[in-house]
N, C-alpha and C. Protein backbone atom coordinates (compact mmCIF):
# COMPACT_ATOMS: atom_id res chain seq x y z
N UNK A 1 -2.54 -20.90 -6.45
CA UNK A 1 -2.83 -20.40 -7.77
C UNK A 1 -2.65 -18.88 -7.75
N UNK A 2 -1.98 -18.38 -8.56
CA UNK A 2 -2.12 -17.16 -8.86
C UNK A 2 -2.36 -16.71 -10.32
N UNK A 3 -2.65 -15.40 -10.23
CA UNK A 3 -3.40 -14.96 -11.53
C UNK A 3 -2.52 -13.41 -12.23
N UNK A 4 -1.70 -13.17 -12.93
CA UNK A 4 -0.93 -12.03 -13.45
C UNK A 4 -1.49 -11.41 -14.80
N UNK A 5 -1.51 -10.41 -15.20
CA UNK A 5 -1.96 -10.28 -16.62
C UNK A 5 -0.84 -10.14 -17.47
N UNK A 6 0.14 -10.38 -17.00
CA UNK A 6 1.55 -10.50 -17.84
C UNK A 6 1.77 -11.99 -18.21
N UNK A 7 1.68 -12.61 -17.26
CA UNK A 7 1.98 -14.15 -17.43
C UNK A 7 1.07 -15.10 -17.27
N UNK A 8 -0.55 -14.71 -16.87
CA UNK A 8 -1.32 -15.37 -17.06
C UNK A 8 -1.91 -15.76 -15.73
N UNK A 9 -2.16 -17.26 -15.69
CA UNK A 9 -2.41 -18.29 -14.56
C UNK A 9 -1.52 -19.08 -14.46
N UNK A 10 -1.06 -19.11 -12.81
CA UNK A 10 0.42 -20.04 -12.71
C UNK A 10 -0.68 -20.86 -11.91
N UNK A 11 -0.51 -22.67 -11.64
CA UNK A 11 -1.03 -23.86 -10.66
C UNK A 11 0.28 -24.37 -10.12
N UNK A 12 0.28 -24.42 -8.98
CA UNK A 12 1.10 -24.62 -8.40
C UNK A 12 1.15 -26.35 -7.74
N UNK A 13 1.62 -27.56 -7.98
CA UNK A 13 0.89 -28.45 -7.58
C UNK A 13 2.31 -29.47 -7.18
N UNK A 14 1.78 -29.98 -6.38
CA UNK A 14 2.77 -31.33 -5.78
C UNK A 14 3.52 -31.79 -6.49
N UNK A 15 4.97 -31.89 -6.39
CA UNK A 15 5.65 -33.10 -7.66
C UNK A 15 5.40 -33.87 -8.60
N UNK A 16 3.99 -34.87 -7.64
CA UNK A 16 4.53 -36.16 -8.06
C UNK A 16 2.56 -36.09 -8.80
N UNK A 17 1.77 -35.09 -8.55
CA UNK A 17 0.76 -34.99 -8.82
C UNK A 17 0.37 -34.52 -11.09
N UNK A 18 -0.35 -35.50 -11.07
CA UNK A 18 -0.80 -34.99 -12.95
C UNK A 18 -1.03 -33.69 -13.31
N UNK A 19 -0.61 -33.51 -14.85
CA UNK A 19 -1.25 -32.52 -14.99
C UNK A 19 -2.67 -32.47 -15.03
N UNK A 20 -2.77 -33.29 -15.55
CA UNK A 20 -4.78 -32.89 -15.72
C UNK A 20 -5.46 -32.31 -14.42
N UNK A 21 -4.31 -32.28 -12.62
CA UNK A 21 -5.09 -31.76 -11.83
C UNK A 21 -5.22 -30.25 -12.10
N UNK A 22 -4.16 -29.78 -12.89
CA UNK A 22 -4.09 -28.31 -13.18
C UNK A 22 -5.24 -27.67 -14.08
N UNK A 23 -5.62 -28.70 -15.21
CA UNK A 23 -6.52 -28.25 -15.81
C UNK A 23 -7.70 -28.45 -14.54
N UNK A 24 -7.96 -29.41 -14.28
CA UNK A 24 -8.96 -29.31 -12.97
C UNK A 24 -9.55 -28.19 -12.08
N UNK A 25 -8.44 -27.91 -11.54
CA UNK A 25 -8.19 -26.52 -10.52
C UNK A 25 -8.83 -25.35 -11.57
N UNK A 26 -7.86 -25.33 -12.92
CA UNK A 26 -8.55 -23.99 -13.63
C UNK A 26 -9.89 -24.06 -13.75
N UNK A 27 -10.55 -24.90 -14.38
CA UNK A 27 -11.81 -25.02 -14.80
C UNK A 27 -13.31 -24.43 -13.66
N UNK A 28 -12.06 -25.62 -12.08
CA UNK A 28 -12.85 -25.19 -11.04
C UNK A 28 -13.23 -23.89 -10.71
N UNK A 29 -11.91 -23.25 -10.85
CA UNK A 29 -11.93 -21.62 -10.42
C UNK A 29 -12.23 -20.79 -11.48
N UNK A 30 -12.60 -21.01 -12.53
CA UNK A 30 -12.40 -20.52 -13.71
C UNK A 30 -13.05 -18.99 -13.29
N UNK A 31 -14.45 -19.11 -12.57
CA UNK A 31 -15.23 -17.43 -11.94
C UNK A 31 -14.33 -16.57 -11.36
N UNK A 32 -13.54 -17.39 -10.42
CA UNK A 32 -12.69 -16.08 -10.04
C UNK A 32 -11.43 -15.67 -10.85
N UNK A 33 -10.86 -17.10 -11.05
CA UNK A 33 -9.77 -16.41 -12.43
C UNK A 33 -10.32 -15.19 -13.34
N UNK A 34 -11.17 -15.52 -13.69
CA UNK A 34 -11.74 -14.17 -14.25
C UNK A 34 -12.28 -12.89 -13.75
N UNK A 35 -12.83 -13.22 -12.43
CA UNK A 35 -12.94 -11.94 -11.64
C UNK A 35 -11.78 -11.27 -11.00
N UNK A 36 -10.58 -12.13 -11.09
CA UNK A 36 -9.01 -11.60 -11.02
C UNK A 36 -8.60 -11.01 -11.96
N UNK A 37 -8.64 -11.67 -13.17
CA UNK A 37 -8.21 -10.83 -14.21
C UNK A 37 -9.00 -9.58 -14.46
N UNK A 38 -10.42 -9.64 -14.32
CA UNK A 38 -11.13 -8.11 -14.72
C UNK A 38 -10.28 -7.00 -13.90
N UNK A 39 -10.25 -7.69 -12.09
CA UNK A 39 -9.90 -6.75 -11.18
C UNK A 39 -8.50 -6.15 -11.83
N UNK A 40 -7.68 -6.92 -12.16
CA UNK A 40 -6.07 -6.24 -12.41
C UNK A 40 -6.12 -5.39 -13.59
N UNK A 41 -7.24 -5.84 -14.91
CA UNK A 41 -7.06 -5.12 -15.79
C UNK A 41 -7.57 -3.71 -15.54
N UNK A 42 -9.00 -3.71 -14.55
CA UNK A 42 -9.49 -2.35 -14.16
C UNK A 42 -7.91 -1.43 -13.27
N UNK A 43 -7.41 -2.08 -12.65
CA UNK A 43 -6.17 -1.95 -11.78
C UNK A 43 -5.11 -1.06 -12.51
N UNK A 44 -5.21 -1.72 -13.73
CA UNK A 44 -4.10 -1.19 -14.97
C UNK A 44 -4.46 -0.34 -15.31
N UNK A 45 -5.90 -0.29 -16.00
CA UNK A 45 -6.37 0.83 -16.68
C UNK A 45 -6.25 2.12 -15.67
N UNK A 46 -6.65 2.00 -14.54
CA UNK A 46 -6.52 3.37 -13.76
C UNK A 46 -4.98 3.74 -13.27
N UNK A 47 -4.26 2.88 -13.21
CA UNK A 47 -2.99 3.21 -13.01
C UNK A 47 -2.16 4.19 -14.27
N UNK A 48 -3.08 3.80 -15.74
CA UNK A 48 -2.51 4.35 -16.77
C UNK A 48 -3.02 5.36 -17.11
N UNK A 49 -4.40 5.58 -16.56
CA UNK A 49 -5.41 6.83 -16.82
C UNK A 49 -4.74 7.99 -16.25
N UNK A 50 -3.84 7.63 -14.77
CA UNK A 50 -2.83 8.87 -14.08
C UNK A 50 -2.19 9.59 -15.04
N UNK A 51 -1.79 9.36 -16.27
CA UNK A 51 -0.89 10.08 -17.71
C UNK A 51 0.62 10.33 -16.75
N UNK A 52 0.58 11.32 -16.96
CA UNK A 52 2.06 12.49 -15.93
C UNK A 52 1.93 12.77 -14.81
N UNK A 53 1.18 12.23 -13.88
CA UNK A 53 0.40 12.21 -12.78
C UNK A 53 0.85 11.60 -11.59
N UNK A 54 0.90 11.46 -10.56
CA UNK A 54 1.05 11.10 -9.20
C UNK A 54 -0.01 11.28 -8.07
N UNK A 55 -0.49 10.43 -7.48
CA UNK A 55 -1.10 10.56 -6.56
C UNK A 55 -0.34 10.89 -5.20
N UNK A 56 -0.40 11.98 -4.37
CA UNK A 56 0.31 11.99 -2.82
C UNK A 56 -0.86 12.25 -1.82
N UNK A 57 -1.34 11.79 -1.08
CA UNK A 57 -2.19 11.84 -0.01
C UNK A 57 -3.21 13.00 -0.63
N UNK A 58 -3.89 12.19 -1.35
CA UNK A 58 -5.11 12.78 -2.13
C UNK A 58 -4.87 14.20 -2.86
N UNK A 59 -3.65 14.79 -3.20
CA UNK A 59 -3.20 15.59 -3.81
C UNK A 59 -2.84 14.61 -5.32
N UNK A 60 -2.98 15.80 -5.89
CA UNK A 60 -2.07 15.25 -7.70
C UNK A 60 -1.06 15.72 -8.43
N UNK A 61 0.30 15.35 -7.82
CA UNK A 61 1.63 16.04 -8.49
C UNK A 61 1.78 15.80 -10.11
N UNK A 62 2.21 16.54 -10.73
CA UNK A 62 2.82 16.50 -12.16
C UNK A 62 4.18 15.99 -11.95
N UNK A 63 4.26 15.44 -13.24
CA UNK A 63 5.55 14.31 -13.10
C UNK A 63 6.51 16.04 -14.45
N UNK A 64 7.28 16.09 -14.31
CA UNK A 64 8.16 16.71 -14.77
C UNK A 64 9.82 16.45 -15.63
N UNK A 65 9.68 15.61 -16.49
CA UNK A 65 11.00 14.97 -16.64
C UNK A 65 12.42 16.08 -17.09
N UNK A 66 13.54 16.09 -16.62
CA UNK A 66 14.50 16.90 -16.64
C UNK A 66 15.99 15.50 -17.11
N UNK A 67 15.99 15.95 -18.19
CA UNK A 67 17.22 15.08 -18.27
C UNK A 67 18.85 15.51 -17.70
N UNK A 68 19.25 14.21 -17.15
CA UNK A 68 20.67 14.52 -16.33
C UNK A 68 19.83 14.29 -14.53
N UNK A 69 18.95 14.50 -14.20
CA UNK A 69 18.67 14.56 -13.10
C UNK A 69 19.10 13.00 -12.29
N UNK A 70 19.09 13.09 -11.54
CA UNK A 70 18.85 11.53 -10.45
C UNK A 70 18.78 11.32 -9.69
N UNK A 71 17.78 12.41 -8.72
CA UNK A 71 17.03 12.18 -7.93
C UNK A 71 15.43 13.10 -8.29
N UNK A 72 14.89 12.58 -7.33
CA UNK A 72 13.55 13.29 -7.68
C UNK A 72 13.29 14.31 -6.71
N UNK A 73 13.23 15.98 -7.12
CA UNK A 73 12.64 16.96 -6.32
C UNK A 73 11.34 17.57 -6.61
N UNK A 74 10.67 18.04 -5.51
CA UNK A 74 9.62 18.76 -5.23
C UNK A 74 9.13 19.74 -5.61
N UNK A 75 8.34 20.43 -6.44
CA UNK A 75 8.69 22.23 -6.62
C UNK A 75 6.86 22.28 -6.25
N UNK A 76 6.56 22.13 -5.21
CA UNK A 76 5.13 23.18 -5.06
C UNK A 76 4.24 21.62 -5.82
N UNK A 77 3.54 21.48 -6.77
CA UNK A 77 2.80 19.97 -6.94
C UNK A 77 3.15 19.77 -7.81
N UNK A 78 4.42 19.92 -8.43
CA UNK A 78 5.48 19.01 -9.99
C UNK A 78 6.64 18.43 -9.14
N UNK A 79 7.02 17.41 -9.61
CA UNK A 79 7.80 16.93 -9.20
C UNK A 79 8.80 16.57 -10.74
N UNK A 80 10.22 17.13 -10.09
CA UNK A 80 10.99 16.74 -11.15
C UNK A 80 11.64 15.48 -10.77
N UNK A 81 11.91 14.90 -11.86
CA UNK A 81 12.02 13.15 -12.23
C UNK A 81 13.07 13.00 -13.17
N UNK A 82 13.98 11.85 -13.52
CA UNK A 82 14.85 11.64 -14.21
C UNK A 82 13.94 11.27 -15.17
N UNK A 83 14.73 11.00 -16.58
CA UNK A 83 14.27 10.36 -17.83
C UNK A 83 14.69 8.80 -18.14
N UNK A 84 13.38 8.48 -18.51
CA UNK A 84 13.62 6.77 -18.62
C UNK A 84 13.42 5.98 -17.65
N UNK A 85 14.27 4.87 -17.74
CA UNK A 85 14.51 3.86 -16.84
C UNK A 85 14.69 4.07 -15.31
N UNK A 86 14.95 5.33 -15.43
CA UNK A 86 15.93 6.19 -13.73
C UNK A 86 14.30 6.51 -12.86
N UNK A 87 13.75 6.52 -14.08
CA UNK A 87 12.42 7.57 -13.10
C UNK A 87 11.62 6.68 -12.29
N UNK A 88 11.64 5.35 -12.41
CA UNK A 88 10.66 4.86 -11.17
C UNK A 88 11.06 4.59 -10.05
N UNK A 89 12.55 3.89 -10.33
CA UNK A 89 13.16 3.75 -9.34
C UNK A 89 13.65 5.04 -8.24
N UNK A 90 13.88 5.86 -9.15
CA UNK A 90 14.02 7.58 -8.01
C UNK A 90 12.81 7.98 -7.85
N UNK A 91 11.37 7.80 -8.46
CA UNK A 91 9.96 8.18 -7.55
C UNK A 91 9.97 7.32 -6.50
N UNK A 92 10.34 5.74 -6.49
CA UNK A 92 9.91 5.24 -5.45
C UNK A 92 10.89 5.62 -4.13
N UNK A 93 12.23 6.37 -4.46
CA UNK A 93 13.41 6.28 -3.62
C UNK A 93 12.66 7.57 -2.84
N UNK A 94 11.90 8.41 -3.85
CA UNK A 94 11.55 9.96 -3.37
C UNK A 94 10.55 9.71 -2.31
N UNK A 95 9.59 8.41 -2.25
CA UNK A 95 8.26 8.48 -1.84
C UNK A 95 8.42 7.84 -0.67
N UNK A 96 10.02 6.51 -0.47
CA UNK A 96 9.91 6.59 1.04
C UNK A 96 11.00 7.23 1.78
N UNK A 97 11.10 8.08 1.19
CA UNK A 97 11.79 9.52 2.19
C UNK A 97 10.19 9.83 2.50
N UNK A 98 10.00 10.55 1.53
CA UNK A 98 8.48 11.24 2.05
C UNK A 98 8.06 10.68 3.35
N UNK A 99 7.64 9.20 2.82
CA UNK A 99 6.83 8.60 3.84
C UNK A 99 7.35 8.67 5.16
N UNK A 100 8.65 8.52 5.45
CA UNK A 100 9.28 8.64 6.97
C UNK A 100 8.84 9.91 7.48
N UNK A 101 8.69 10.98 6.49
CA UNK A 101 8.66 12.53 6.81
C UNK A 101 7.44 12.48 7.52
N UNK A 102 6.11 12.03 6.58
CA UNK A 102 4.75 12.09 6.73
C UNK A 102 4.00 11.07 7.71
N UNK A 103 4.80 10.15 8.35
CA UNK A 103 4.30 8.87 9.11
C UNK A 103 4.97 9.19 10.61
N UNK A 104 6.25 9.37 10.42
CA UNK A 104 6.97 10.01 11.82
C UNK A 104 6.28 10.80 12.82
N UNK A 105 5.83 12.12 12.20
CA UNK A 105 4.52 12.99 13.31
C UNK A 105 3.48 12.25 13.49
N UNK A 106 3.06 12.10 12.54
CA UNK A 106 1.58 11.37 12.92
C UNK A 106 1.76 10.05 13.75
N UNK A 107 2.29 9.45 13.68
CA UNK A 107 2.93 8.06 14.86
C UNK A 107 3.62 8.91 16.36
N UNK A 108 3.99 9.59 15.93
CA UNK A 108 4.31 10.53 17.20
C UNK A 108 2.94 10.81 18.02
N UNK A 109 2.30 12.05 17.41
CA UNK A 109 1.27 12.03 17.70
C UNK A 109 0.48 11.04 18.11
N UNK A 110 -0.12 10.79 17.64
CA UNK A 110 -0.91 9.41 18.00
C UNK A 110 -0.53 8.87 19.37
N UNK A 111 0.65 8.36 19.56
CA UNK A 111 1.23 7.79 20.52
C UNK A 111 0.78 8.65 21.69
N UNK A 112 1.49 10.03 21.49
CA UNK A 112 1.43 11.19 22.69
C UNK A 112 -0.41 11.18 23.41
N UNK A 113 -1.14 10.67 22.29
CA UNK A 113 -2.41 11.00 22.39
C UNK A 113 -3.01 9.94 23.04
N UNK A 114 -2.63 8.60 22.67
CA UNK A 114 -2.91 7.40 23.55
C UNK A 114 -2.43 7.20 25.06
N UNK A 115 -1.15 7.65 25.33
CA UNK A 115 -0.63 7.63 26.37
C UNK A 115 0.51 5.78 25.99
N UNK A 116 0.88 5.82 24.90
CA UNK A 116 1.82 4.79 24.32
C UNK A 116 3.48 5.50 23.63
N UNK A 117 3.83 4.50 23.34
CA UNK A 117 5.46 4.73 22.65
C UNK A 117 5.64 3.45 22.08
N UNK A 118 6.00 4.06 20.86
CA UNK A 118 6.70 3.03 19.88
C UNK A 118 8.55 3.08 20.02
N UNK A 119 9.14 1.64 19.66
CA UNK A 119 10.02 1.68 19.92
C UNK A 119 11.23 1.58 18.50
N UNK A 120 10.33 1.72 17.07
CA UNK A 120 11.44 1.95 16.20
C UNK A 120 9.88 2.18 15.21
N UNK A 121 10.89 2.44 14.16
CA UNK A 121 10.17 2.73 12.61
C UNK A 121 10.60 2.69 11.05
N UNK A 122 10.14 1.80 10.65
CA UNK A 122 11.06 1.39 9.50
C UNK A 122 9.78 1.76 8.13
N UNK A 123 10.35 1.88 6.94
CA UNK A 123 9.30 2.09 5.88
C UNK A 123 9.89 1.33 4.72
N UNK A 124 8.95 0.01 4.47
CA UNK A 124 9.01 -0.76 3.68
C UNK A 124 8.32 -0.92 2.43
N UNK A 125 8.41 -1.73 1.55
CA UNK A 125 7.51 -1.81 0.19
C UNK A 125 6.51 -2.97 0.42
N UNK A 126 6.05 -3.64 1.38
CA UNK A 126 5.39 -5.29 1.58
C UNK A 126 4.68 -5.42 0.22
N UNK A 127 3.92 -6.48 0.21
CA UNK A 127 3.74 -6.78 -1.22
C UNK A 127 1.94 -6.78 -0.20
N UNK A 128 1.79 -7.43 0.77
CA UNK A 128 0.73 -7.98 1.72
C UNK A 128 0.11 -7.09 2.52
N UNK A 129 0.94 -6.10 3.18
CA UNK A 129 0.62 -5.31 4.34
C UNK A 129 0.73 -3.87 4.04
N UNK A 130 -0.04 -3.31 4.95
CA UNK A 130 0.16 -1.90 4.49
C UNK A 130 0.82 -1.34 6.14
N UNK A 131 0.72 -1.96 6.83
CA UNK A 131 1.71 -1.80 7.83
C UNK A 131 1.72 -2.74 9.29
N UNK A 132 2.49 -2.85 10.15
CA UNK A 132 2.62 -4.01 11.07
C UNK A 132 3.02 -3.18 12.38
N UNK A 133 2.88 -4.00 13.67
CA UNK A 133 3.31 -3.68 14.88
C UNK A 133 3.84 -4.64 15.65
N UNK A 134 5.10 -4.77 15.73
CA UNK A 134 5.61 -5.59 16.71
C UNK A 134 5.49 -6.00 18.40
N UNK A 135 5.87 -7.18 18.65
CA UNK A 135 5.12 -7.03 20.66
C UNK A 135 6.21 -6.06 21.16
N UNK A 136 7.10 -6.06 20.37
CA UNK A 136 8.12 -4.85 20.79
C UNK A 136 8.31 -3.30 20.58
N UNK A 137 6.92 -3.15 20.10
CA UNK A 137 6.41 -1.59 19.68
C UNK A 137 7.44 -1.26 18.43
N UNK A 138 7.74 -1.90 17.74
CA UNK A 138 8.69 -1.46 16.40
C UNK A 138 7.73 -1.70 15.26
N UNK A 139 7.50 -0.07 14.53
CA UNK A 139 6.40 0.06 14.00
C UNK A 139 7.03 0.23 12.33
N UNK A 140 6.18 -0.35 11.63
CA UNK A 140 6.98 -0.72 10.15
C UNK A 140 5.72 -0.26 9.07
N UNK A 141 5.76 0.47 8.00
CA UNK A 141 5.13 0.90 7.32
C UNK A 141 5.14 0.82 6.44
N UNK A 142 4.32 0.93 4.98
CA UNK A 142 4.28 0.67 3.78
C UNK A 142 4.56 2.10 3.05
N UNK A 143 5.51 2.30 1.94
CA UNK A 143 5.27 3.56 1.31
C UNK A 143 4.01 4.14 0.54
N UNK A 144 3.66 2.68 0.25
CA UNK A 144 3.13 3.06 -0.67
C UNK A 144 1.40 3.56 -0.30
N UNK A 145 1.29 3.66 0.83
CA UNK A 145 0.11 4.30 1.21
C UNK A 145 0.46 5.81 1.25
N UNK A 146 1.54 6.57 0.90
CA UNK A 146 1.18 8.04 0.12
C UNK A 146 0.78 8.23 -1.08
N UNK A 147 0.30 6.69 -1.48
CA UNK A 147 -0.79 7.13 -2.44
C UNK A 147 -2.19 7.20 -2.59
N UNK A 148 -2.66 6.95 -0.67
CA UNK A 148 -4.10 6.99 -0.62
C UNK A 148 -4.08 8.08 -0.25
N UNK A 149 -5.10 8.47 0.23
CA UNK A 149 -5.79 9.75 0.93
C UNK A 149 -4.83 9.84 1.69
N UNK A 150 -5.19 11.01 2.20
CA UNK A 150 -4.10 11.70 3.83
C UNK A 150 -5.29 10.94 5.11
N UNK A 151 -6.33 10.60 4.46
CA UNK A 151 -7.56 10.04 5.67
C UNK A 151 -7.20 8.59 6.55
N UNK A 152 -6.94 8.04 4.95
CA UNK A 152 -6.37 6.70 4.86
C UNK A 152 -5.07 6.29 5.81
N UNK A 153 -4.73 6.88 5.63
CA UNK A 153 -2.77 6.67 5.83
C UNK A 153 -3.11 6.85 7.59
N UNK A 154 -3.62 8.36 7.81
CA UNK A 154 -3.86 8.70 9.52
C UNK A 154 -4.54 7.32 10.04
N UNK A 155 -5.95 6.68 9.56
CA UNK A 155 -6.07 5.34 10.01
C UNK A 155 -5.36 4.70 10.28
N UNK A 156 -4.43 4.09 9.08
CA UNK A 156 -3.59 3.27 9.53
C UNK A 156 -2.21 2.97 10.72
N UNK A 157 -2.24 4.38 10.68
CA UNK A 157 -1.43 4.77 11.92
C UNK A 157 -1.95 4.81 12.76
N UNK A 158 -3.35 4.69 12.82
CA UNK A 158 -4.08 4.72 14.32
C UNK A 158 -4.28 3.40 14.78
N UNK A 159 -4.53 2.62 13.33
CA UNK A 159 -4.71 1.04 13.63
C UNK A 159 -3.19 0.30 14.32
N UNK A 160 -2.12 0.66 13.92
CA UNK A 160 -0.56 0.61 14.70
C UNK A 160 -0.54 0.39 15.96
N UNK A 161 -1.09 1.73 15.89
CA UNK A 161 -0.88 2.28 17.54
C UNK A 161 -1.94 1.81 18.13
N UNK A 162 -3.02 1.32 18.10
CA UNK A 162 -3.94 0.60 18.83
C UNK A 162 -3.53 -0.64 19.28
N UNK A 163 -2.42 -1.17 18.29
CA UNK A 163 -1.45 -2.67 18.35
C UNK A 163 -0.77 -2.42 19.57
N UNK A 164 -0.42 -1.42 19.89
CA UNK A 164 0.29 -1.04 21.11
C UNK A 164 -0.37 -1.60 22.50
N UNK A 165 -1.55 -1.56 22.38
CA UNK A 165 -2.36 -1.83 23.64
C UNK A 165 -3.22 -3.12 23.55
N UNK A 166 -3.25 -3.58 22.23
CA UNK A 166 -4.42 -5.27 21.71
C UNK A 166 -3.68 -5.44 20.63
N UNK A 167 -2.91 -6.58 20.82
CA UNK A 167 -1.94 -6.81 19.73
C UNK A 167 -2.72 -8.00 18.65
N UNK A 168 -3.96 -8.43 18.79
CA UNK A 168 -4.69 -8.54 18.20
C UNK A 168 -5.93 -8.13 17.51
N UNK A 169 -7.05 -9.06 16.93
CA UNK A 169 -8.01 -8.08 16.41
C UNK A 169 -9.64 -8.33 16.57
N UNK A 170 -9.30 -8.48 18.17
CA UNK A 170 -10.64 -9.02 18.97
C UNK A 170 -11.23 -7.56 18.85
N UNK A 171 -12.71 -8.26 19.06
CA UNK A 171 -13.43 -6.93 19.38
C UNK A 171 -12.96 -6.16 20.02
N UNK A 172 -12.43 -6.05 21.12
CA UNK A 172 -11.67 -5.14 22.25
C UNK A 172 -11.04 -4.10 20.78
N UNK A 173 -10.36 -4.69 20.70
CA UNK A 173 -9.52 -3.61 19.71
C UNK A 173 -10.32 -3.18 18.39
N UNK A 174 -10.97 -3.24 17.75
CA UNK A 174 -11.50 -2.70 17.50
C UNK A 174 -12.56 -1.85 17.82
N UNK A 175 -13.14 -1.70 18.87
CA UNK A 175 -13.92 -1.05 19.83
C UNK A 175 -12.79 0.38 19.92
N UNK A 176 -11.30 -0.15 20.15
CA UNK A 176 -9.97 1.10 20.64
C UNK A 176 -9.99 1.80 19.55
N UNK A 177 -10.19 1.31 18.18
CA UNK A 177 -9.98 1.85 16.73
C UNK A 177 -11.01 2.56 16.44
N UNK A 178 -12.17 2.27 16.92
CA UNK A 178 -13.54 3.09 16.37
C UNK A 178 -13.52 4.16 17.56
N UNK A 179 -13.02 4.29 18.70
CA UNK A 179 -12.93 5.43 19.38
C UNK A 179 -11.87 6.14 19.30
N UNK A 180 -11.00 5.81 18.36
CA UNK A 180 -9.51 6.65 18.18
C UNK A 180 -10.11 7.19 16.58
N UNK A 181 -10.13 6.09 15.78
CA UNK A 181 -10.27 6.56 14.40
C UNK A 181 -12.12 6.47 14.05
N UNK A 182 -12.92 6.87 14.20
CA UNK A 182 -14.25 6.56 13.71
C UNK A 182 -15.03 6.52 12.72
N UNK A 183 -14.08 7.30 11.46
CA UNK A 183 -14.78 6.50 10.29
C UNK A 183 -13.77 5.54 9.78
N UNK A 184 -13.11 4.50 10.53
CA UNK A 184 -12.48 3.36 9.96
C UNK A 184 -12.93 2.61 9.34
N UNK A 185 -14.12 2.12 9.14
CA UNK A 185 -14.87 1.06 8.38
C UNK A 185 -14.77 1.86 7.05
N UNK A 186 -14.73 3.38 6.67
CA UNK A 186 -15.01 3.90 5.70
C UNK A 186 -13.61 3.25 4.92
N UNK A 187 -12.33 3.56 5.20
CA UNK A 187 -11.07 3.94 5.24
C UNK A 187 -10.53 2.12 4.80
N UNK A 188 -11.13 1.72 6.03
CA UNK A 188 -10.67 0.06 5.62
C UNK A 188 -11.32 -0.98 4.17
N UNK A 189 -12.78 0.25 3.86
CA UNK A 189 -13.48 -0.16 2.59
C UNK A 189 -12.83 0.41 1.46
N UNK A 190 -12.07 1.50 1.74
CA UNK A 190 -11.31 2.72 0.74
C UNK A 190 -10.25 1.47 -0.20
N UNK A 191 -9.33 0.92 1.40
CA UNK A 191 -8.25 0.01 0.54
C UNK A 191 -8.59 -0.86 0.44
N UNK A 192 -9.36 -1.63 0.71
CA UNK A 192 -9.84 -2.72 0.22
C UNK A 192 -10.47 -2.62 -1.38
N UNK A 193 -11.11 -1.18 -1.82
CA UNK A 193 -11.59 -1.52 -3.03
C UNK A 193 -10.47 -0.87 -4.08
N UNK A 194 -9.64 0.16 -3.00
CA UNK A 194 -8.22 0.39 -4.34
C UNK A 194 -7.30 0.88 -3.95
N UNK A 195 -6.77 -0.35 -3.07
CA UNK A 195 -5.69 -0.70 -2.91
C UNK A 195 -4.58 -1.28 -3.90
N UNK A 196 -4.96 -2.02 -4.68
CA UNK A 196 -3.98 -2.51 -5.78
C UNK A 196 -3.94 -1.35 -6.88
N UNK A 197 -4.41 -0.37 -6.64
CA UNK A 197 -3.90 0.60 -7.51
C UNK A 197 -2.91 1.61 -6.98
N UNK A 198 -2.72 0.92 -5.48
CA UNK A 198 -1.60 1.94 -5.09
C UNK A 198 -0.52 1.63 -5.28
N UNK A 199 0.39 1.71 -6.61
CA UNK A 199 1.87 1.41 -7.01
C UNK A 199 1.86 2.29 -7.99
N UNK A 200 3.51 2.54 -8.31
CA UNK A 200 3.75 4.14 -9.31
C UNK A 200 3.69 3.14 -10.61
């Protein structure tokens, strides 16, 4: 089951199964369908409350529109942007450049500091993850965490690189995370409560 505020409630159900199980399912879930929908609409509303706005690692850029442009540059905390249709797609093109810029040292670091090495680095959009570690140290990241804090983001790179040494998430490793990163519980409560507001 999923829940959209564009398209509603989709039930997803076996071939050969009735509808009436669909009404079923809704009725059942009906509390959280609705505690889904509150969540996305609060989700929306703050995404729209930004106006001309950008969030970058707890900084707040001005959006700047320049027509003819098509790409997005930097000037100090405005960022110039194409007009229209061009502009999300060139913020998001702008934000994982950024992110390689802003994730690269700090994964460096980190590493140098553990006494580890990663063996690649890629920066993705996941829909699920905000970032992953391979048994092959190839470390893959989400852009869209330059829109949390700069606190946030360093966690998550610490949580990576802890993958390096407990590629799971036994106590052991978290024991490695609270002595590398120590207010992680703060950080892991941060995206957990607004996280879905991190998209442009």
């Amino acid at each position: 089951m999923t829940v959209d505020l564009a398209r509603g409630v989709e039930v997803v159900l076996p071939r050969r199964a009735p509808e009436r199980e669909a009404a079923a399912a809704i009725r059942e879930f009906r509390p959280w369908i609705e505690r889904r929908m509150a969540e996305l609409e609060a989700t929306r509303a703050a995404v729209a409350a930004r106006g001309d706005t950008v969030p970058y690692l707890g900084q707040t850029l001005s959006l700047s529109v320049q027509a003819g442009r098509t790409r997005v540059t930097r000037r100090g905390d405005v960022l110039l942007v194409p007009v229209g249709d061009a502009r999300m797609p060139a913020l998001e093109r702008w934000y994982r450049r950024a992110a390689r810029s802003e994730i690269e040292p700090r994964l460096k670091r980190a590493c140098a500091l553990a006494g580890t090495s990663y063996s690649g680095l890629t920066i993705r959009g996941q829909k699920t993850r905000w970032a992953s570690c391979s048994r092959s140290g190839s470390m893959s990241f989400n852009w869209r965490l330059l829109l949390a804090p700069e606190a946030v983001l360093d966690y998550v790179v610490w949580h990576e690189v802890c993958h390096l040494e407990v590629m799971d998430h036994s106590p052991r490793f978290w024991r490695l995370v609270a002595l590398r990163s120590p207010r992680y519980r703060e950080h892991v409560r941060w995206l957990r409560t607004n996280g879905a507001t991190l998209v442009l």
